[in-house]
PDB file of N, CA and C in Angstrom:
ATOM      1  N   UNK A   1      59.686  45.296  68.304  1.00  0.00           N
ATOM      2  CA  UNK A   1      60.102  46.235  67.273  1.00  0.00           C
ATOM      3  C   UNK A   1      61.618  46.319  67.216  1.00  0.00           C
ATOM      4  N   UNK A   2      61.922  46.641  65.982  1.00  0.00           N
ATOM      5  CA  UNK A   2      63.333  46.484  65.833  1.00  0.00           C
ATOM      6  C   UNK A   2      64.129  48.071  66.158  1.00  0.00           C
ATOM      7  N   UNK A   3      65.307  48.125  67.102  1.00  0.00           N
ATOM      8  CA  UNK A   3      66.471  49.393  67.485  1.00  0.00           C
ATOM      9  C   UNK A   3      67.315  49.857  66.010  1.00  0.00           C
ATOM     10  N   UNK A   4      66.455  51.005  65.380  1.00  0.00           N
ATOM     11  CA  UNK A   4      67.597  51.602  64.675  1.00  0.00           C
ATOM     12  C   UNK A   4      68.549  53.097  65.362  1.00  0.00           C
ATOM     13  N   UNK A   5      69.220  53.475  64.713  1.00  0.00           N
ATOM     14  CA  UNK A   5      70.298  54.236  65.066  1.00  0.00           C
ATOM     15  C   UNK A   5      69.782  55.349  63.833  1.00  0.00           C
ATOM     16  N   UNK A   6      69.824  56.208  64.529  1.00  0.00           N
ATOM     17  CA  UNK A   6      69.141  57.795  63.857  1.00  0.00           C
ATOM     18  C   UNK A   6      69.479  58.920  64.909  1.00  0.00           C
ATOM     19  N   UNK A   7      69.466  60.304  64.838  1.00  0.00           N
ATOM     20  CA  UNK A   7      69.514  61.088  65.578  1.00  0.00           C
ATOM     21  C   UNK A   7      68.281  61.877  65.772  1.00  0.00           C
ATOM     22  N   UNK A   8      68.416  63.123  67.236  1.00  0.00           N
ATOM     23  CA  UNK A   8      67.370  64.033  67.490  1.00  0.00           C
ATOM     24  C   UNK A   8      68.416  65.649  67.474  1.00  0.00           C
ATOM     25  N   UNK A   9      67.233  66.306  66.865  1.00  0.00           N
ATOM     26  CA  UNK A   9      68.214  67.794  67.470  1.00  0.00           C
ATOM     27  C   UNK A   9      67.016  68.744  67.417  1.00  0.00           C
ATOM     28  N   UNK A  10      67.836  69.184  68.788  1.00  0.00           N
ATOM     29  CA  UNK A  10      66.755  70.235  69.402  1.00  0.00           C
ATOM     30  C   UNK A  10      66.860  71.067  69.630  1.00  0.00           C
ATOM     31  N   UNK A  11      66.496  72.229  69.191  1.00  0.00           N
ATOM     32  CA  UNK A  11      66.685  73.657  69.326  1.00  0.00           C
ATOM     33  C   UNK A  11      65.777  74.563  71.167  1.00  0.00           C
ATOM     34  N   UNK A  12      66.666  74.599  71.907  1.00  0.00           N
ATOM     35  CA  UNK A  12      65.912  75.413  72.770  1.00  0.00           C
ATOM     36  C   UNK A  12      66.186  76.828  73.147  1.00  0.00           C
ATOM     37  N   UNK A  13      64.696  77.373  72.989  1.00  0.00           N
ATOM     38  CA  UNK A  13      65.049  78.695  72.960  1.00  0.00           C
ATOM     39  C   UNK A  13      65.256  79.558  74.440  1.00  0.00           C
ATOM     40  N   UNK A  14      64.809  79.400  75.450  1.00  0.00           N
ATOM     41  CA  UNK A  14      64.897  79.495  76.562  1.00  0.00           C
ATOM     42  C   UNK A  14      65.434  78.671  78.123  1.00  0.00           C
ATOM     43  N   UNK A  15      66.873  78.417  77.391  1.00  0.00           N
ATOM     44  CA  UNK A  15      67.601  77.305  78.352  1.00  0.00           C
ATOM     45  C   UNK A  15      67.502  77.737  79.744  1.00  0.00           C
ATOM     46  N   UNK A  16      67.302  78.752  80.310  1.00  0.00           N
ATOM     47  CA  UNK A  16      66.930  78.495  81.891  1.00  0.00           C
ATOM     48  C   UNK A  16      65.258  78.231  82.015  1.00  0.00           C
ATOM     49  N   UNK A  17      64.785  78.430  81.209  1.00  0.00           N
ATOM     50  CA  UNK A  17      63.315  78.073  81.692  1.00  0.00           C
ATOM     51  C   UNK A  17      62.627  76.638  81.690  1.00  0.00           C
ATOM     52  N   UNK A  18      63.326  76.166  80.553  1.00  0.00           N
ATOM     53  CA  UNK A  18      63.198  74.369  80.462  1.00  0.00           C
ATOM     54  C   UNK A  18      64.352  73.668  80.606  1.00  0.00           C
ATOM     55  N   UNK A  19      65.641  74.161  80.598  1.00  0.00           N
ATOM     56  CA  UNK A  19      66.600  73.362  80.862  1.00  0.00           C
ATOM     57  C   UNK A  19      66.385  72.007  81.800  1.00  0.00           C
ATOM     58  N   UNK A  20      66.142  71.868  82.732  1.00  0.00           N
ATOM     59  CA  UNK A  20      65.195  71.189  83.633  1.00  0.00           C
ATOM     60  C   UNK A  20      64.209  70.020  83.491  1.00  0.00           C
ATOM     61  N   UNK A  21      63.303  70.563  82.868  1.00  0.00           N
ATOM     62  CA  UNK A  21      62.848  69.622  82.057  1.00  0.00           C
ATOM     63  C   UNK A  21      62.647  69.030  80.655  1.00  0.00           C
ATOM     64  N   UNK A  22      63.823  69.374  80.356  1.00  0.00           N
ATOM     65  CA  UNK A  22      64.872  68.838  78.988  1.00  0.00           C
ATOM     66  C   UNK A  22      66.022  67.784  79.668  1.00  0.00           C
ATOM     67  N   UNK A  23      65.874  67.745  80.562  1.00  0.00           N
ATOM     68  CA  UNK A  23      67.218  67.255  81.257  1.00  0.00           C
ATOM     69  C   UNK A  23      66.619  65.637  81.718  1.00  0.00           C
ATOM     70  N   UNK A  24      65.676  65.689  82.257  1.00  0.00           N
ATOM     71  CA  UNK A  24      64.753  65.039  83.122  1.00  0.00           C
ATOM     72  C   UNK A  24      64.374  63.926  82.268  1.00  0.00           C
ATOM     73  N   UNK A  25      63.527  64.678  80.924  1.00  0.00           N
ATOM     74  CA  UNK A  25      63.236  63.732  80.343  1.00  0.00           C
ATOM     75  C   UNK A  25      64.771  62.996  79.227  1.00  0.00           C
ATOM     76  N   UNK A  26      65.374  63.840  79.053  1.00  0.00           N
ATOM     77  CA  UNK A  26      66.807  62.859  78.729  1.00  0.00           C
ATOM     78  C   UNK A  26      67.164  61.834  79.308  1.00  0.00           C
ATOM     79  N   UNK A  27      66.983  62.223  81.154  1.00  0.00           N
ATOM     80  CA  UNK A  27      67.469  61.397  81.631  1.00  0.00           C
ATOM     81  C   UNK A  27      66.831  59.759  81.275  1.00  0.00           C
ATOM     82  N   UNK A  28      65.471  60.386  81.264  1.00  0.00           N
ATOM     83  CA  UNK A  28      65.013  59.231  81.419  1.00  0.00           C
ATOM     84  C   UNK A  28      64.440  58.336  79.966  1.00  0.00           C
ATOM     85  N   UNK A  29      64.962  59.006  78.814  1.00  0.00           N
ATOM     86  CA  UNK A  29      65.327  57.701  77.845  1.00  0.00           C
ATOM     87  C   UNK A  29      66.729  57.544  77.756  1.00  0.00           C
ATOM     88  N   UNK A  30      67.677  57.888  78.537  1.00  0.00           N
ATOM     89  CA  UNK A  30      68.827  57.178  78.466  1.00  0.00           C
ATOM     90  C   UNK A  30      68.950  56.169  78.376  1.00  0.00           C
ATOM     91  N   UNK A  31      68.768  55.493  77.932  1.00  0.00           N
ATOM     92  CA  UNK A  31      69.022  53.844  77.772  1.00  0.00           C
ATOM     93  C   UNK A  31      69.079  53.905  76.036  1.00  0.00           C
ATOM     94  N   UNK A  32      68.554  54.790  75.409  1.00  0.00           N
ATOM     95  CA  UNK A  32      67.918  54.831  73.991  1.00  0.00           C
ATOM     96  C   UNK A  32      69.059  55.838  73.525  1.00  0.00           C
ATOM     97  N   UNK A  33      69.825  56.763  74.343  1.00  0.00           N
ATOM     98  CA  UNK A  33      70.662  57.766  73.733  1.00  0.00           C
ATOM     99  C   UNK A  33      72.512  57.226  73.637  1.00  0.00           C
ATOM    100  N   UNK A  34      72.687  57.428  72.769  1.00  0.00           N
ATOM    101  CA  UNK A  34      74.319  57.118  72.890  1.00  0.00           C
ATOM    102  C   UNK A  34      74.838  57.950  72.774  1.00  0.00           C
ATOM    103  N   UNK A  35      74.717  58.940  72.557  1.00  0.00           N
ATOM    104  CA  UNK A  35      75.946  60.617  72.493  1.00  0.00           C
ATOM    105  C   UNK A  35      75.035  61.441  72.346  1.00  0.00           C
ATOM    106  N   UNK A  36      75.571  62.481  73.453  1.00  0.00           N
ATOM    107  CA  UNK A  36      75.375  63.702  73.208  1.00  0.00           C
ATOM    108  C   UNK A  36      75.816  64.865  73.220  1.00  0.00           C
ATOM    109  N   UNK A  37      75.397  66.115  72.567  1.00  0.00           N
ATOM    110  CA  UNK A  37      75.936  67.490  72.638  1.00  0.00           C
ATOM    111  C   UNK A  37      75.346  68.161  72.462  1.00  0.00           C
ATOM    112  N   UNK A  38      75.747  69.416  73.631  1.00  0.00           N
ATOM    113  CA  UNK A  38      74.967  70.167  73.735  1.00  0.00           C
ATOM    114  C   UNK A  38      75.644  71.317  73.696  1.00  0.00           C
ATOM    115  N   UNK A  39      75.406  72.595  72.813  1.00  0.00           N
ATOM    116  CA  UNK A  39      75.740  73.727  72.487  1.00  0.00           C
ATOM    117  C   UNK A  39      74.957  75.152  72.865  1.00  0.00           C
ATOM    118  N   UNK A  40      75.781  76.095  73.747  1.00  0.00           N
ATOM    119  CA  UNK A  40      74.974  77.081  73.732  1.00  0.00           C
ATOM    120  C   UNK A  40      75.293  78.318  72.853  1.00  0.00           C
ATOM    121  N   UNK A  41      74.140  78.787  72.578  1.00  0.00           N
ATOM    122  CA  UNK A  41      74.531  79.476  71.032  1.00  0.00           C
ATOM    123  C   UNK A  41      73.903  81.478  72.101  1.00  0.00           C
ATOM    124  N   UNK A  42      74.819  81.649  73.004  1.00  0.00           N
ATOM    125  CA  UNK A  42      74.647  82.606  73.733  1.00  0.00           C
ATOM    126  C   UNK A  42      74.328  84.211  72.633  1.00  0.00           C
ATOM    127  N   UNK A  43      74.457  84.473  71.739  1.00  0.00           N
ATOM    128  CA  UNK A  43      74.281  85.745  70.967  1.00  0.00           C
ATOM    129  C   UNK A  43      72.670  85.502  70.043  1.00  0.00           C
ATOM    130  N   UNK A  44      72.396  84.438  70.534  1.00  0.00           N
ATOM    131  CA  UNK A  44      71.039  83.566  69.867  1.00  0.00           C
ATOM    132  C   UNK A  44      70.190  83.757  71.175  1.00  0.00           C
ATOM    133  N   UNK A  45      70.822  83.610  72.642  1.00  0.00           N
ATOM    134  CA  UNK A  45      69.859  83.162  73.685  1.00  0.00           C
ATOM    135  C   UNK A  45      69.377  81.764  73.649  1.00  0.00           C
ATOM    136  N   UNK A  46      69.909  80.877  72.811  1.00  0.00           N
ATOM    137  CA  UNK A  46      69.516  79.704  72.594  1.00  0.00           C
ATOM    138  C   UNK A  46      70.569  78.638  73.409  1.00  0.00           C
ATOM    139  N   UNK A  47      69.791  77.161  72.832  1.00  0.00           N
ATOM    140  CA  UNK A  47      71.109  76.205  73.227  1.00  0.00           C
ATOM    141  C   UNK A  47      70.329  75.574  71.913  1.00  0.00           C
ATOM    142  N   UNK A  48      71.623  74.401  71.393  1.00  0.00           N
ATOM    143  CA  UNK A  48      71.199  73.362  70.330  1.00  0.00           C
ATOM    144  C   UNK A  48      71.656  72.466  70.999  1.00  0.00           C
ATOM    145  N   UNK A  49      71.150  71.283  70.906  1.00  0.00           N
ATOM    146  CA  UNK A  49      71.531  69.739  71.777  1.00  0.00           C
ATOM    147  C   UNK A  49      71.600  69.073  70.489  1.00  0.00           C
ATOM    148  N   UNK A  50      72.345  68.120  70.290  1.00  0.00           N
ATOM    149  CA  UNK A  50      72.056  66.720  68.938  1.00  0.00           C
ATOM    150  C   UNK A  50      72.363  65.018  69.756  1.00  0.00           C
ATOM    151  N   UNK A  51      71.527  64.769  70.056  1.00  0.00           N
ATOM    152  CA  UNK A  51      71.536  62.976  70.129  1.00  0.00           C
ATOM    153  C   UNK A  51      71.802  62.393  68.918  1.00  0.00           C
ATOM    154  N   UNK A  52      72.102  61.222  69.185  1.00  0.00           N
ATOM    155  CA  UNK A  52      72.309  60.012  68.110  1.00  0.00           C
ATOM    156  C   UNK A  52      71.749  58.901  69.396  1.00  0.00           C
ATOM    157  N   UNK A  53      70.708  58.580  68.558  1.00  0.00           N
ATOM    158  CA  UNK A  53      69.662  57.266  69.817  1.00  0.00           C
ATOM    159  C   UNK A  53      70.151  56.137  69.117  1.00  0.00           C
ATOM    160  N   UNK A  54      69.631  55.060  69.486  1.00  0.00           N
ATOM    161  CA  UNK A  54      69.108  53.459  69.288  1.00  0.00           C
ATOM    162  C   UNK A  54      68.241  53.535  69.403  1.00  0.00           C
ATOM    163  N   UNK A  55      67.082  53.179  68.659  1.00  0.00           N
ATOM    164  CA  UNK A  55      65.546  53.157  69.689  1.00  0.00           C
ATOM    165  C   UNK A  55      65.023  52.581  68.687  1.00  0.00           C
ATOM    166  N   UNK A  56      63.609  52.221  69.353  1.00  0.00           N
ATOM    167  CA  UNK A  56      62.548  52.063  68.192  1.00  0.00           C
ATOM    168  C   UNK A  56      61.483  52.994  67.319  1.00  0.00           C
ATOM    169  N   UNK A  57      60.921  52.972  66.467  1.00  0.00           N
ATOM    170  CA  UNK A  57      59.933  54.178  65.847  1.00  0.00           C
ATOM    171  C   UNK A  57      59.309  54.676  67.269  1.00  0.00           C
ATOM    172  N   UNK A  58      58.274  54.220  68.396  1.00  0.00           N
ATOM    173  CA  UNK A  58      58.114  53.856  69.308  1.00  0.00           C
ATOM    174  C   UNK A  58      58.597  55.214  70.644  1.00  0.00           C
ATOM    175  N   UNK A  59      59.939  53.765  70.689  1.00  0.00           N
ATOM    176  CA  UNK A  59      60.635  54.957  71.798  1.00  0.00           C
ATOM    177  C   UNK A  59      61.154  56.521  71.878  1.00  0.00           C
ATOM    178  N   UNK A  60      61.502  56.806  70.071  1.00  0.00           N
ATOM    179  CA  UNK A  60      61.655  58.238  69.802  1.00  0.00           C
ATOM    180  C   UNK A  60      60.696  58.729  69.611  1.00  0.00           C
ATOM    181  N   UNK A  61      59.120  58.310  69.103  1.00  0.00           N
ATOM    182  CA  UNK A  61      58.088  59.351  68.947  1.00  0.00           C
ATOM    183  C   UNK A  61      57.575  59.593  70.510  1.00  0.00           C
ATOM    184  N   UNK A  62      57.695  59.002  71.425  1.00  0.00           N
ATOM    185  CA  UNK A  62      57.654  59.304  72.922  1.00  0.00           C
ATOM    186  C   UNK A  62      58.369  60.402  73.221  1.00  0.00           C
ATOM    187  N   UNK A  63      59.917  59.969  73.314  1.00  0.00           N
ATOM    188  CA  UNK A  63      60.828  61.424  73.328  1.00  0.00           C
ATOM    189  C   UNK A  63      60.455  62.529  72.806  1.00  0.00           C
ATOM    190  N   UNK A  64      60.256  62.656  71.137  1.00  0.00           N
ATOM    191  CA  UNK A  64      60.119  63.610  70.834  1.00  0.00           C
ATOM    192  C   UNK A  64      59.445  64.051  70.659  1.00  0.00           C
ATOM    193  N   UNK A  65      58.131  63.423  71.057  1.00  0.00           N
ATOM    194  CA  UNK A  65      56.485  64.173  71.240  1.00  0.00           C
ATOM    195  C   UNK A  65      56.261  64.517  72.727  1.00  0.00           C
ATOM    196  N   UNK A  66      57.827  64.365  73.858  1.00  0.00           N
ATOM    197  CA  UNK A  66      57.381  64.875  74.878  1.00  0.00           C
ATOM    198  C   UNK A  66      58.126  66.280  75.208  1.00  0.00           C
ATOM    199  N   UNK A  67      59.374  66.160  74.182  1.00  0.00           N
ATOM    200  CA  UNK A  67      60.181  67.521  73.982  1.00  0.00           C
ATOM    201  C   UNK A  67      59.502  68.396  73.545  1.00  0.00           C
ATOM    202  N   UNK A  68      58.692  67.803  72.177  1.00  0.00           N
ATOM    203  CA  UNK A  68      58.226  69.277  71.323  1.00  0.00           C
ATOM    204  C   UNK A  68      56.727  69.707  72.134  1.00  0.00           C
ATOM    205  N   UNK A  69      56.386  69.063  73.275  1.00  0.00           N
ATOM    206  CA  UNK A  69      55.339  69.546  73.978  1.00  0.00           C
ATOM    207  C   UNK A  69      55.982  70.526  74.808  1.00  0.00           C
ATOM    208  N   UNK A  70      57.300  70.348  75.079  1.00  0.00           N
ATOM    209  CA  UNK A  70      57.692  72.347  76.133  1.00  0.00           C
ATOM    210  C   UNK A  70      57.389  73.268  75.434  1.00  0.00           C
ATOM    211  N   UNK A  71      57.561  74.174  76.315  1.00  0.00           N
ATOM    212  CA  UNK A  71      57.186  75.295  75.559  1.00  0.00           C
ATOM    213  C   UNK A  71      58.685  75.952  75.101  1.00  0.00           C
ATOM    214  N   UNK A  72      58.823  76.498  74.066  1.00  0.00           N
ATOM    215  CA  UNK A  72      60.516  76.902  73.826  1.00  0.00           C
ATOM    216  C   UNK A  72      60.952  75.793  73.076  1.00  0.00           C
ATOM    217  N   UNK A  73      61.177  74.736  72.974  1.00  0.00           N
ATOM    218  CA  UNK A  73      61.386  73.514  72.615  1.00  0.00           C
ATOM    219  C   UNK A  73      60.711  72.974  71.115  1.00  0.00           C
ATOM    220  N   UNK A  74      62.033  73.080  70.245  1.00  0.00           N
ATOM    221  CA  UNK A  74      61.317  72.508  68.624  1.00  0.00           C
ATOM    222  C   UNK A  74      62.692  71.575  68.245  1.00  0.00           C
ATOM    223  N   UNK A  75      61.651  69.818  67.750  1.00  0.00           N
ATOM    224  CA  UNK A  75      62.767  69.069  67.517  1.00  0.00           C
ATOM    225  C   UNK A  75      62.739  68.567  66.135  1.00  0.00           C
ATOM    226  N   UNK A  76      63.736  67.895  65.789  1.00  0.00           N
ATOM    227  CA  UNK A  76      63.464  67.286  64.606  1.00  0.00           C
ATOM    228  C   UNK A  76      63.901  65.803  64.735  1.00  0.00           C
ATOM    229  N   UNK A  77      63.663  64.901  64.030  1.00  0.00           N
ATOM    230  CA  UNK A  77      64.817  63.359  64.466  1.00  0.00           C
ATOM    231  C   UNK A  77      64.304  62.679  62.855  1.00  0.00           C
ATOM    232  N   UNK A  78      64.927  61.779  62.783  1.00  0.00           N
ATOM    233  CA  UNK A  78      65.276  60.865  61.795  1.00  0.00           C
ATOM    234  C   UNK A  78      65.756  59.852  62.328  1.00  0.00           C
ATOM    235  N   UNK A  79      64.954  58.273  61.909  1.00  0.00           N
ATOM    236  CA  UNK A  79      66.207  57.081  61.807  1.00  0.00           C
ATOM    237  C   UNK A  79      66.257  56.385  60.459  1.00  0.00           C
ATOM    238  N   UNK A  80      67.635  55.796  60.855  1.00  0.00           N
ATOM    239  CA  UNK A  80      68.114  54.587  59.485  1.00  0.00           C
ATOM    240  C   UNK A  80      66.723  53.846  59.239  1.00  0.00           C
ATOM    241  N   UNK A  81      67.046  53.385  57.877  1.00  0.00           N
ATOM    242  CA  UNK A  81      66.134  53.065  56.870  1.00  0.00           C
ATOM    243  C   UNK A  81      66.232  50.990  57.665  1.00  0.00           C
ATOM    244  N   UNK A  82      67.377  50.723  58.081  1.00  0.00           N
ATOM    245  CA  UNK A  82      67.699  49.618  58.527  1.00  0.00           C
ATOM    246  C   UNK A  82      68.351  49.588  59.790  1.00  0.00           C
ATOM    247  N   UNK A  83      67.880  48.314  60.614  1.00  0.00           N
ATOM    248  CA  UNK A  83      68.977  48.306  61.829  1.00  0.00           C
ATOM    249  C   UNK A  83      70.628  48.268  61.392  1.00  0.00           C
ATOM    250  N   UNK A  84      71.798  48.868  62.108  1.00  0.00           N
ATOM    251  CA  UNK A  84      73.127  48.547  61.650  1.00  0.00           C
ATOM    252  C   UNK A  84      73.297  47.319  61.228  1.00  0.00           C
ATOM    253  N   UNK A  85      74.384  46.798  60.105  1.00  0.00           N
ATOM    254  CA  UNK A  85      74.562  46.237  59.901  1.00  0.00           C
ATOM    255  C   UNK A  85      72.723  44.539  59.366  1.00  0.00           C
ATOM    256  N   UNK A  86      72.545  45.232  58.973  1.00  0.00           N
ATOM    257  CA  UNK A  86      70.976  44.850  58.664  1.00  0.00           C
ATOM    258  C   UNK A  86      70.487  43.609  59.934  1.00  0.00           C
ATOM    259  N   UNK A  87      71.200  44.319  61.379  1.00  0.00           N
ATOM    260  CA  UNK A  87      70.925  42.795  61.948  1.00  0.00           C
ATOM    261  C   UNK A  87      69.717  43.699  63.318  1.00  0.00           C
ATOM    262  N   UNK A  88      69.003  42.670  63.466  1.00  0.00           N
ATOM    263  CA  UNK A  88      68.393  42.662  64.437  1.00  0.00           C
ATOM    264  C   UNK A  88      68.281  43.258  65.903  1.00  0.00           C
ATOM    265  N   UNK A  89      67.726  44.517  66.076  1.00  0.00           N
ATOM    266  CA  UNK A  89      68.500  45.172  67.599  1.00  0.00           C
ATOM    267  C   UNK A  89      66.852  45.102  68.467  1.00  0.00           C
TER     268      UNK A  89
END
């Protein structure tokens, strides 16, 4: 399958309770993430995170069908319509 470039953003509502395992599983599609940020929105009680991945359809519906399974945890993602530069990743 072909690596497009799209982002994830995730709203968590209870950053000490999953922080942890928000972290964990980041860690472990790192290979698929190229930037990130993460914002805490303290008068919210929240945090917002935004990735920008590489991945395949594949490797982000993994990610983000294992995020939006926490509890607290609601994501959204999108990728390009094409790999960069229409070439092959």
């Amino acid at each position: 399958m072909n690596k497009r470039m799209g982002f994830v953003g995730i709203i968590i509502e209870d950053r000490k309770k999953v922080a942890d395992s928000v972290n964990r599983l980041l860690s472990e599609y790192g290979d698929s993430i190229v930037a990130r940020t993460g914002v805490p929105y303290r008068e919210k009680k929240c945090c917002v995170i935004t990735l920008i991945v590489d991945a395949t359809t594949d490797e982000l519906g993994a990610l983000t069908g294992r995020l939006g399974a926490l509890e607290g945890v609601s994501v959204k993602s999108a990728l390009a319509k094409q790999p960069p530069n229409g070439k092959e990743g």
